[in-house]
N, C-alpha and C. Protein backbone atom coordinates (compact mmCIF):
# COMPACT_ATOMS: atom_id res chain seq x y z
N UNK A 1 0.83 -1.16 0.00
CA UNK A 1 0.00 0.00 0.00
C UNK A 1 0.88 1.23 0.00
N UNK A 2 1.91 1.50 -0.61
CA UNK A 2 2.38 2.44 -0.60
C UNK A 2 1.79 3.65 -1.51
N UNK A 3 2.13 4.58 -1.05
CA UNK A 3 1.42 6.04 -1.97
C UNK A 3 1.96 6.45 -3.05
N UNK A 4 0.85 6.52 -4.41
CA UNK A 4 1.68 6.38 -5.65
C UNK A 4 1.28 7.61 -5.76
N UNK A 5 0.44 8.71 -5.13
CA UNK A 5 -0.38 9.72 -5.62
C UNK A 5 0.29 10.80 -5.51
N UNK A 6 0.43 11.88 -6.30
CA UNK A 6 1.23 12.72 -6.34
C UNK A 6 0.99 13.60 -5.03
N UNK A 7 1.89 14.02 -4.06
CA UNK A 7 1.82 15.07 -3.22
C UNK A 7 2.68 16.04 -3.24
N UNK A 8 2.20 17.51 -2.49
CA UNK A 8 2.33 18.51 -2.16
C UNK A 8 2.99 18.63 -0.98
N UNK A 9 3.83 20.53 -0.75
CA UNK A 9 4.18 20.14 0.66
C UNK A 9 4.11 22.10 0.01
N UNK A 10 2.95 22.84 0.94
CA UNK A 10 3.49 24.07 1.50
C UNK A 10 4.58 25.12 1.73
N UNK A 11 4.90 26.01 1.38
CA UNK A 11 6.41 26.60 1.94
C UNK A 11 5.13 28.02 2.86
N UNK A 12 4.33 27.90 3.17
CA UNK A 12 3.49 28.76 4.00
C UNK A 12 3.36 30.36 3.25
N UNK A 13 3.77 30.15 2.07
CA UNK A 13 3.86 31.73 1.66
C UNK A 13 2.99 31.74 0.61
N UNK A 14 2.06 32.96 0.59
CA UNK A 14 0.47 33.18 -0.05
C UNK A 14 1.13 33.68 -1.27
N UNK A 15 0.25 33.19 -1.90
CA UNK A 15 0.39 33.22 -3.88
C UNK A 15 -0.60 34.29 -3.79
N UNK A 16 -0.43 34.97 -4.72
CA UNK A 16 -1.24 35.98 -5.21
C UNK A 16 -2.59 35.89 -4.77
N UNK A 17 -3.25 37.10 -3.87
CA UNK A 17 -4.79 36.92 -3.56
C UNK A 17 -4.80 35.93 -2.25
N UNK A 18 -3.57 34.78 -2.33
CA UNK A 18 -4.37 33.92 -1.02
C UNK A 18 -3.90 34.26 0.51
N UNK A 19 -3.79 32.97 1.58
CA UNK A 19 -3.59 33.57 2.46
C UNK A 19 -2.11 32.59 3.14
N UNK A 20 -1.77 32.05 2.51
CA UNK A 20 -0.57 30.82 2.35
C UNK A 20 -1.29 29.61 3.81
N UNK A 21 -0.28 29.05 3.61
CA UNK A 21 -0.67 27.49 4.50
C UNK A 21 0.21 27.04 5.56
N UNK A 22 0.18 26.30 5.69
CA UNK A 22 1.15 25.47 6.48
C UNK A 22 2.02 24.99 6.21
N UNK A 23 3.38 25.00 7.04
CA UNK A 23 4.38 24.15 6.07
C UNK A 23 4.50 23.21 5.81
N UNK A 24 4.75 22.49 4.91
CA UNK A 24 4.50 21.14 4.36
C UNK A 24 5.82 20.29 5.23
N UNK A 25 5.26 18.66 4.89
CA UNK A 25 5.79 17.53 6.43
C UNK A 25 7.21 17.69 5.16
N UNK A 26 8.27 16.87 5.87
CA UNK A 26 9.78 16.38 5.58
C UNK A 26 9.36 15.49 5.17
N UNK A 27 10.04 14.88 3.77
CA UNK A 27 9.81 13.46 3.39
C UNK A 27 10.83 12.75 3.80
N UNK A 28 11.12 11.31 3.76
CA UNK A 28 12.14 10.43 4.52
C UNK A 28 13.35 10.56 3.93
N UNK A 29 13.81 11.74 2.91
CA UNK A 29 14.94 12.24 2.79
C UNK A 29 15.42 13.31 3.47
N UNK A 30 14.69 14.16 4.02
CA UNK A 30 14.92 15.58 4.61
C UNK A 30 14.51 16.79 3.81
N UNK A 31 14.21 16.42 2.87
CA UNK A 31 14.63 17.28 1.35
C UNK A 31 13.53 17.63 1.13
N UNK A 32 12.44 17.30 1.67
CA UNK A 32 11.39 17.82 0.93
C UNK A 32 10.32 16.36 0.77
N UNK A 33 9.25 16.77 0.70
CA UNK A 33 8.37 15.39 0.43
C UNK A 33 8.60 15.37 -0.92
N UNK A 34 8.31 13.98 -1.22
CA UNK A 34 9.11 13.11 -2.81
C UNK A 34 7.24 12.33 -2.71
N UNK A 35 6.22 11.96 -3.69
CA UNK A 35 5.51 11.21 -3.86
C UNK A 35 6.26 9.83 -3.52
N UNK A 36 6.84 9.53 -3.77
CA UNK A 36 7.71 8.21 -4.17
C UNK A 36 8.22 7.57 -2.72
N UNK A 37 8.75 8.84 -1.58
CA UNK A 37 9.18 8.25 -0.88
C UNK A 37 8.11 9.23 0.59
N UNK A 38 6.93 9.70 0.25
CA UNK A 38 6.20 9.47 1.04
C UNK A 38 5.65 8.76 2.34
N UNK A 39 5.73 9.00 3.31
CA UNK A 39 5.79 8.40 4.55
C UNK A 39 4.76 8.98 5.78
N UNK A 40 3.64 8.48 6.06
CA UNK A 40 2.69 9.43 6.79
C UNK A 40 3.19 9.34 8.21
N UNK A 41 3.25 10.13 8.94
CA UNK A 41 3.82 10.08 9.92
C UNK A 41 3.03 10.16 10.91
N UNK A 42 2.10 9.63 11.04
CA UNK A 42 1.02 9.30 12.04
C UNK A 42 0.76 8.01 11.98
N UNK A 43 0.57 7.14 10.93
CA UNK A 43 0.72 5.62 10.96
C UNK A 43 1.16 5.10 9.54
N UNK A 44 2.50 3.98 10.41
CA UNK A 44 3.42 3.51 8.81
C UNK A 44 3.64 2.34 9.71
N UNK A 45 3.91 1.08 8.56
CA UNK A 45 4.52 -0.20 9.28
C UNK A 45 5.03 -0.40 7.81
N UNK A 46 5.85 -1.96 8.21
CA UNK A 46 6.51 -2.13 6.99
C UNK A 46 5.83 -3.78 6.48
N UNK A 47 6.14 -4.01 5.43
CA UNK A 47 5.82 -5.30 5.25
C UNK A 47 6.58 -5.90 4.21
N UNK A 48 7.70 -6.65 4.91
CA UNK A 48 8.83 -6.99 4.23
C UNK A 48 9.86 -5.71 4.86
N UNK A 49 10.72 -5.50 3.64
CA UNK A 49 11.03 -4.09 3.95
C UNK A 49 10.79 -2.92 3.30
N UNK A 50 9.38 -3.04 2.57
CA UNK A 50 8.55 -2.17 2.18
C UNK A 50 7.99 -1.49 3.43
N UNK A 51 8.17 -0.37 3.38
CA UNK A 51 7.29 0.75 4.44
C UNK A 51 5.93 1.22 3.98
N UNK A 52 4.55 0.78 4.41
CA UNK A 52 3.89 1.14 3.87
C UNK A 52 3.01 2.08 4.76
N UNK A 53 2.33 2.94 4.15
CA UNK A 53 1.25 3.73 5.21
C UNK A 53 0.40 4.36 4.41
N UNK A 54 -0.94 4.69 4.94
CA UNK A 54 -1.90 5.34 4.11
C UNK A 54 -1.70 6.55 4.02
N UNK A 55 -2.88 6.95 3.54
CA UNK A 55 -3.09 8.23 2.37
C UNK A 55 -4.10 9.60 3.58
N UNK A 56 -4.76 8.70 4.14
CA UNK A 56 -5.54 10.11 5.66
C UNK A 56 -5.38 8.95 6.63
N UNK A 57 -5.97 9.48 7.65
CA UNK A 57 -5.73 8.46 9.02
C UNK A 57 -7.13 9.16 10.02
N UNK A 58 -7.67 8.39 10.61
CA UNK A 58 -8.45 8.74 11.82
C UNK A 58 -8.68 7.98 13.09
N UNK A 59 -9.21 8.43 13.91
CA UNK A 59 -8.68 7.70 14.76
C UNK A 59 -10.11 7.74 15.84
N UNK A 60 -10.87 7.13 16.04
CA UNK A 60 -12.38 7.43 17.00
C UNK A 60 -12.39 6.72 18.51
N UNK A 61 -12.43 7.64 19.62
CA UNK A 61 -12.38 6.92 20.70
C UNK A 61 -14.03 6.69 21.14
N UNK A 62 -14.32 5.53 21.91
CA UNK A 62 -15.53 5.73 22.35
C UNK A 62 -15.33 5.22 23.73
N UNK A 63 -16.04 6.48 24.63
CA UNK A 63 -16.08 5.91 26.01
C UNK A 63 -17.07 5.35 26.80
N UNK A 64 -17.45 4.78 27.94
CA UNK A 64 -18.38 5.31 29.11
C UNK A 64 -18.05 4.62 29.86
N UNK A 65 -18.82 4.27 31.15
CA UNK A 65 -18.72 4.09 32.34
C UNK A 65 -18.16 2.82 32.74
N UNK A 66 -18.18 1.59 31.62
CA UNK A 66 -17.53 0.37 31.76
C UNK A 66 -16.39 -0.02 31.04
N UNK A 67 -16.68 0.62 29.78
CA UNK A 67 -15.74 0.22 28.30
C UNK A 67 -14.99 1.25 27.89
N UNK A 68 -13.81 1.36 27.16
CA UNK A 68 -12.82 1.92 26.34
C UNK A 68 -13.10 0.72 24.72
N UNK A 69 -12.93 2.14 24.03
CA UNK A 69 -13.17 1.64 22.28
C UNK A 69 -12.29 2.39 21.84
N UNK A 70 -11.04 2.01 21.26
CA UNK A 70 -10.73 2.93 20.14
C UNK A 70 -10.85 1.88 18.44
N UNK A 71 -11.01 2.84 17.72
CA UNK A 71 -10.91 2.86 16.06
C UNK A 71 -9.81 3.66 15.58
N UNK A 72 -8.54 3.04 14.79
CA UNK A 72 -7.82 3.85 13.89
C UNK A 72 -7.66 2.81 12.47
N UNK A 73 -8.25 3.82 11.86
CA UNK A 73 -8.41 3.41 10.34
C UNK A 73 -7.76 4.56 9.79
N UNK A 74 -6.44 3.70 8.60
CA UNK A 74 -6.02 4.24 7.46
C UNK A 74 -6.82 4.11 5.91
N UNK A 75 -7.10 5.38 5.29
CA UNK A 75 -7.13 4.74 3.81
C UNK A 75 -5.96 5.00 3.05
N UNK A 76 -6.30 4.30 1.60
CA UNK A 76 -5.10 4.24 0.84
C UNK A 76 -5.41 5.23 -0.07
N UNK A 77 -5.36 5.63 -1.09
CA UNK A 77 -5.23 6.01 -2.27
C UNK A 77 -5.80 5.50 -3.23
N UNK A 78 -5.94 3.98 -3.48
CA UNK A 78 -7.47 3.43 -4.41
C UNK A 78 -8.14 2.83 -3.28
N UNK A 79 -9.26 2.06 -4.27
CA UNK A 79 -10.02 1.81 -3.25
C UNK A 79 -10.07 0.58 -2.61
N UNK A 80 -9.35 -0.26 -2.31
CA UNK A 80 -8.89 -1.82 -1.79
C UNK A 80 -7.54 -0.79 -1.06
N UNK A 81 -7.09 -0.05 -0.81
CA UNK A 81 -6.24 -0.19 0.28
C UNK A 81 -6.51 0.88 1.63
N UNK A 82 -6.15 -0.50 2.83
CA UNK A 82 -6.50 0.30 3.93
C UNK A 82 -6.34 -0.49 5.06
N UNK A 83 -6.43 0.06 6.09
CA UNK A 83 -6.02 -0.97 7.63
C UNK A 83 -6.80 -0.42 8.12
N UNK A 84 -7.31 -1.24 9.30
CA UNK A 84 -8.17 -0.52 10.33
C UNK A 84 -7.75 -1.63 11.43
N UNK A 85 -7.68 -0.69 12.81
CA UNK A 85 -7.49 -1.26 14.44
C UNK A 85 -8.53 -0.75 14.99
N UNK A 86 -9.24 -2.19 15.22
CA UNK A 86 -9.75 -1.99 16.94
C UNK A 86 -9.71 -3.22 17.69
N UNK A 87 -9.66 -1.92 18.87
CA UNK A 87 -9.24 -2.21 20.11
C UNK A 87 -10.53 -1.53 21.09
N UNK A 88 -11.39 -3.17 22.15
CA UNK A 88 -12.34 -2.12 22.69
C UNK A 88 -11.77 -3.24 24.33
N UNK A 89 -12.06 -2.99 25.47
CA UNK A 89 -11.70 -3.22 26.58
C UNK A 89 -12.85 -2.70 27.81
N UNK A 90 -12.73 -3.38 28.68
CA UNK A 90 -13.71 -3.29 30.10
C UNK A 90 -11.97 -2.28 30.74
N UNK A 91 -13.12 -1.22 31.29
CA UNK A 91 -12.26 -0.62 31.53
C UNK A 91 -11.48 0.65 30.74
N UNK A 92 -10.20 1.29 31.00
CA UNK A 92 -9.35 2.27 30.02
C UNK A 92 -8.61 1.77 29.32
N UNK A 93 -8.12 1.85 28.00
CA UNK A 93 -7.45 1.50 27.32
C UNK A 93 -6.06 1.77 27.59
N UNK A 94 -4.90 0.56 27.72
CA UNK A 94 -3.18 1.28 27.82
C UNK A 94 -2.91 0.04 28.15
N UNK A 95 -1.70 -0.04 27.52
CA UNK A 95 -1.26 -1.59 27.43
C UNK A 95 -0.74 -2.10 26.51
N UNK A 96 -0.53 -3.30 26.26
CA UNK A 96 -0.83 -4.30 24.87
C UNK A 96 -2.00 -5.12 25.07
N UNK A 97 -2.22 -5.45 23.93
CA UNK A 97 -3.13 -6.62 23.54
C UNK A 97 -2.91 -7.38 22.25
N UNK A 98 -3.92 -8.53 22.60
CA UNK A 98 -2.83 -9.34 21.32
C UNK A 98 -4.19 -10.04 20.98
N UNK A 99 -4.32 -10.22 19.32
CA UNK A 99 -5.36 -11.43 18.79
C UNK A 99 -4.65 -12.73 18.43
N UNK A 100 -5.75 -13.59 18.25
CA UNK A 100 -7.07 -13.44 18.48
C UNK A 100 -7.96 -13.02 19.76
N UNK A 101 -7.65 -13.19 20.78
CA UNK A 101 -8.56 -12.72 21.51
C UNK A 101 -7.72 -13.14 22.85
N UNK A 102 -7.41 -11.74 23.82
CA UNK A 102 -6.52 -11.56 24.61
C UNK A 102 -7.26 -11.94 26.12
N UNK A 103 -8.61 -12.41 26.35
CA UNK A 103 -9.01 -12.93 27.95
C UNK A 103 -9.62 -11.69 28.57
N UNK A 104 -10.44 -10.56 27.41
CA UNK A 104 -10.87 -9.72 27.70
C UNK A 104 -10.91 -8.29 27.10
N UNK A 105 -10.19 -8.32 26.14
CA UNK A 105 -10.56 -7.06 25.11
C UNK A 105 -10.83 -8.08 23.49
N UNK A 106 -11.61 -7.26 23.46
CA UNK A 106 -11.53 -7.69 21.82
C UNK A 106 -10.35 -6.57 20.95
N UNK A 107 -9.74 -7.50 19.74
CA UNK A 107 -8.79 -6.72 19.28
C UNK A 107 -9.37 -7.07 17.61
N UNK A 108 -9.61 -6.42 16.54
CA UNK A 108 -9.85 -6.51 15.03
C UNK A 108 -8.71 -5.78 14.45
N UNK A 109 -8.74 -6.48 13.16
CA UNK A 109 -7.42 -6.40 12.31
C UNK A 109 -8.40 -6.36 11.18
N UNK A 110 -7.72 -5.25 10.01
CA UNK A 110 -8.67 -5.43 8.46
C UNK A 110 -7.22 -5.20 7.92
N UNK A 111 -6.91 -5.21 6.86
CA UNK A 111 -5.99 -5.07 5.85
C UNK A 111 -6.31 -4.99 4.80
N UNK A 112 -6.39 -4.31 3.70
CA UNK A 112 -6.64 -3.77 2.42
C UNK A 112 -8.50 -4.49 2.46
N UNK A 113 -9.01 -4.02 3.37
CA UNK A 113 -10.39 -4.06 3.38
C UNK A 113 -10.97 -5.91 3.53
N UNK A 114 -9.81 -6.74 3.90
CA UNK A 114 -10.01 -8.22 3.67
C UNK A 114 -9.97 -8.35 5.53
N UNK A 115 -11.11 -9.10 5.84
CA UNK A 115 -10.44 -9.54 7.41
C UNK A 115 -9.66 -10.66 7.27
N UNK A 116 -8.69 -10.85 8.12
CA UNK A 116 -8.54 -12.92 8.19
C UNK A 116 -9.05 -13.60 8.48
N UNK A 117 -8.35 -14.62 8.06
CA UNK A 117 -9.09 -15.40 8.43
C UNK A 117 -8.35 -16.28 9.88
N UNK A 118 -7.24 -16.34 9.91
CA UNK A 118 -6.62 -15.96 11.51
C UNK A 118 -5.56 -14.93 11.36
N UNK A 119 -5.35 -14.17 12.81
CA UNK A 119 -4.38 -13.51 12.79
C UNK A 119 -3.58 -13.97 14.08
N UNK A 120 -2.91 -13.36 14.33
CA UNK A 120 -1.84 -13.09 15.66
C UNK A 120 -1.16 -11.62 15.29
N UNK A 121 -1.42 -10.79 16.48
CA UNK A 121 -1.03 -9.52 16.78
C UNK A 121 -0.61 -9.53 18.11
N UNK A 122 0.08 -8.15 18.09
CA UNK A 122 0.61 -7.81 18.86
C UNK A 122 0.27 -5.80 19.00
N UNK A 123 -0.45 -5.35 19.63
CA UNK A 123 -1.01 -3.45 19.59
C UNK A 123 -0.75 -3.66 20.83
N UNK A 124 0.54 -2.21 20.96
CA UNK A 124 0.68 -1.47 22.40
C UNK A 124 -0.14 -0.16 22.16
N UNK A 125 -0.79 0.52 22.78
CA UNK A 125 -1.86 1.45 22.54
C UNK A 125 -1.67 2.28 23.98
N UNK A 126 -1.78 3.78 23.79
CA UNK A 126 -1.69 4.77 25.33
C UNK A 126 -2.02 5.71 24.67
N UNK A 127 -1.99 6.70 25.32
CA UNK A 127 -2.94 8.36 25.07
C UNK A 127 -1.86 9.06 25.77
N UNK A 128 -1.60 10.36 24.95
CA UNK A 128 -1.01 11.20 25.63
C UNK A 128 -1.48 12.87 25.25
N UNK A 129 -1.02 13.98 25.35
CA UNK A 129 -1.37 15.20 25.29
C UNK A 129 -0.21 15.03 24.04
N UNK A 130 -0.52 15.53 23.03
CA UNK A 130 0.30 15.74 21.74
C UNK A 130 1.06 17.53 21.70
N UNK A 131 2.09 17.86 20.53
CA UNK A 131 2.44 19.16 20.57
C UNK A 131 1.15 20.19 20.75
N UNK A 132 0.44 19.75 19.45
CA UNK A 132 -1.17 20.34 18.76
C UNK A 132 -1.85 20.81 20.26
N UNK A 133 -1.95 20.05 21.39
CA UNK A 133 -2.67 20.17 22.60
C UNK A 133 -3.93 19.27 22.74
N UNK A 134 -4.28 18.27 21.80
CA UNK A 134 -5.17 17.56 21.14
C UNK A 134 -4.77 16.08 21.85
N UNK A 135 -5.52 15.02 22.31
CA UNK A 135 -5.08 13.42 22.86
C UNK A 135 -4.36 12.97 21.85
N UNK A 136 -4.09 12.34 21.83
CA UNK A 136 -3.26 11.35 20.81
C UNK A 136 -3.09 10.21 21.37
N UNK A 137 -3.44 9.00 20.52
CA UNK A 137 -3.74 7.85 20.33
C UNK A 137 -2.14 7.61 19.99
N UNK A 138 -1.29 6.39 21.01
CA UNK A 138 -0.39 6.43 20.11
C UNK A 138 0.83 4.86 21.10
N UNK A 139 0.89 4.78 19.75
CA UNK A 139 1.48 2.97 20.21
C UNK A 139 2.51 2.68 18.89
N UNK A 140 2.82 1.10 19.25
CA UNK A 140 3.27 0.08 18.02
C UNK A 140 2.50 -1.29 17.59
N UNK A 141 2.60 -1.57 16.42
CA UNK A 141 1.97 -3.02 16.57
C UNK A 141 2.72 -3.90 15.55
N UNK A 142 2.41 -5.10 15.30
CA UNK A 142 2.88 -5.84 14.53
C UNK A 142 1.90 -6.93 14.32
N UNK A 143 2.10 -7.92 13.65
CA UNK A 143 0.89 -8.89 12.96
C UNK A 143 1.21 -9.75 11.60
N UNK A 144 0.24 -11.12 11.62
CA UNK A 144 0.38 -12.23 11.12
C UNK A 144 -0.61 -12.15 10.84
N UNK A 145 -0.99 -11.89 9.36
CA UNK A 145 -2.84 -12.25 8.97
C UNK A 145 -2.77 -13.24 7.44
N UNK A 146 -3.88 -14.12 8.13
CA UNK A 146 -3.54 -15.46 6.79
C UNK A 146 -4.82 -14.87 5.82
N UNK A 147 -4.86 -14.97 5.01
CA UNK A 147 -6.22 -14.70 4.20
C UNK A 147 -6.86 -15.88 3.66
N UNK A 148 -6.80 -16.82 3.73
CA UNK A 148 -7.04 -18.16 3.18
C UNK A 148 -6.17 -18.54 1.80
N UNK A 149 -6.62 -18.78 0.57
CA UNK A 149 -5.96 -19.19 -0.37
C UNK A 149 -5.23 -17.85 -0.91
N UNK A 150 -5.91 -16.28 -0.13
CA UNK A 150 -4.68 -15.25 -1.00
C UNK A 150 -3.81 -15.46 -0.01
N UNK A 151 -3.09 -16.26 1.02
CA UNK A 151 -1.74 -16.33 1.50
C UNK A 151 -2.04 -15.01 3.06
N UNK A 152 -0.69 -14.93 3.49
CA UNK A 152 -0.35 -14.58 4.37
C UNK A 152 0.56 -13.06 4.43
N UNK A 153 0.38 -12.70 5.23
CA UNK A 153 0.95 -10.90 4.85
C UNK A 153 0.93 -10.78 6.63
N UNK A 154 2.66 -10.28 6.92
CA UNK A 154 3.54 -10.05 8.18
C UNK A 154 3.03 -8.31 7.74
N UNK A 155 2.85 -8.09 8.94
CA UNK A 155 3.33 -6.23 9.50
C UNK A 155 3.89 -6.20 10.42
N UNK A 156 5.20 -5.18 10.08
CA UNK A 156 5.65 -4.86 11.58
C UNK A 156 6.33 -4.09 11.82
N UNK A 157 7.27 -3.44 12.90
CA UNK A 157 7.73 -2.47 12.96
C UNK A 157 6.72 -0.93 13.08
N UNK A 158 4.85 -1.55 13.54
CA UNK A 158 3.82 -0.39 13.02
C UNK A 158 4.06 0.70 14.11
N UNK A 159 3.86 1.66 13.78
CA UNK A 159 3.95 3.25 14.32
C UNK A 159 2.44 3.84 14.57
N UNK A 160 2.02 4.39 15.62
CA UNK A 160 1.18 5.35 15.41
C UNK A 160 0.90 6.35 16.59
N UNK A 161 0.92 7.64 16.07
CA UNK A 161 0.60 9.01 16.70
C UNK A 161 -0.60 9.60 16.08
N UNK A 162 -1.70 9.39 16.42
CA UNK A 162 -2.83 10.23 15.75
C UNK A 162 -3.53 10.40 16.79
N UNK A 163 -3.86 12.14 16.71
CA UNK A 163 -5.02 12.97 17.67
C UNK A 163 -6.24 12.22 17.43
N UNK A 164 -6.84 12.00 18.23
CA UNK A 164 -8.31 11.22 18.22
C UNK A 164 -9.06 12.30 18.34
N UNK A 165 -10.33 11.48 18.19
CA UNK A 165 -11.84 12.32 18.60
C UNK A 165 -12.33 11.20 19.32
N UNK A 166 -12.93 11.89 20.17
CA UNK A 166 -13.53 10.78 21.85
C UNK A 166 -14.71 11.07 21.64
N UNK A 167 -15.84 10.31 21.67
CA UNK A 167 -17.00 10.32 21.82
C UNK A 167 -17.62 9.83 23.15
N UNK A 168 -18.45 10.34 23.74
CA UNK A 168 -18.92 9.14 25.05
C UNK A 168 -18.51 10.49 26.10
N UNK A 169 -17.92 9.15 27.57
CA UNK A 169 -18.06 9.73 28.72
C UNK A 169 -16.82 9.81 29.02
């Protein structure tokens, strides 16, 4: 799932009439973002030693009085690529957890929109106050998902820092 789609990166200075932007992210050269060597820096894992990561990222917490839920779903750039984590728990979320099924949280795995048909994971998951001032959702994970006759696909080395939105209590 790497990003074939052409991107942009800001230098914050307004073109004629506008009001300029933000500065655009570093690509994994320093140099400037490259389409090619694109790298989202809120969630990337590798597979093989392909680095792959999507194209937006979100991230949905849901609370209340018994349970912790989070949702972080990547999309890709067409429409078959994408990951999505959840992670819901009795109780607050922080820790690891591991599938298939850890003795009390449920943990889901999707990969380019296919579930498995078994997996084994591994999601460390915690919350912290980010630069922005915003929560942030933010861990590592790794994973074994068989798909049946399309074979088997390793992630690992996964990254993620993304500000959530909390819903609930």
């Amino acid at each position: 799932m790497s990003i074939s789609a052409a991107a942009c990166s800001s230098s914050g200075v307004a073109a004629d009439g506008g009001k300029g932007g933000s500065q655009g992210a570093t690509g994994a050269t320093g140099a400037g973002m490259d389409a090619a060597m694109a790298v989202n820096p809120e969630l990337h894992w590798k597979v093989g030693i392909v680095v792959e990561s999507p194209y937006a990222v979100e991230a949905i917490r849901m609370t209340s009085a018994t349970t912790d839920n989070i949702e972080i779903v990547g999309a890709g750039t067409t429409l078959n690529e994408g990951i999505t984590i959840a992670v819901g728990t009795p109780g607050t979320i922080g820790g690891t957890y591991t599938c298939p099924y850890d003795g009390g949280s449920v943990v889901e795995f999707t990969y380019h929109l296919k579930a498995p048909s078994s997996s084994t994971c591994s999601i460390t998951l915690g919350f912290t106050t980010g630069a922005d001032g915003k929560e942030h959702v933010t861990g590592s994970f790794e994973a074994t998902l068989t798909f049946g006759d399309a074979g088997t696909t390793t992630l690992t080395d996964g990254f993620i820092d993304i500000p959530d939105v909390r819903k609930g209590g």
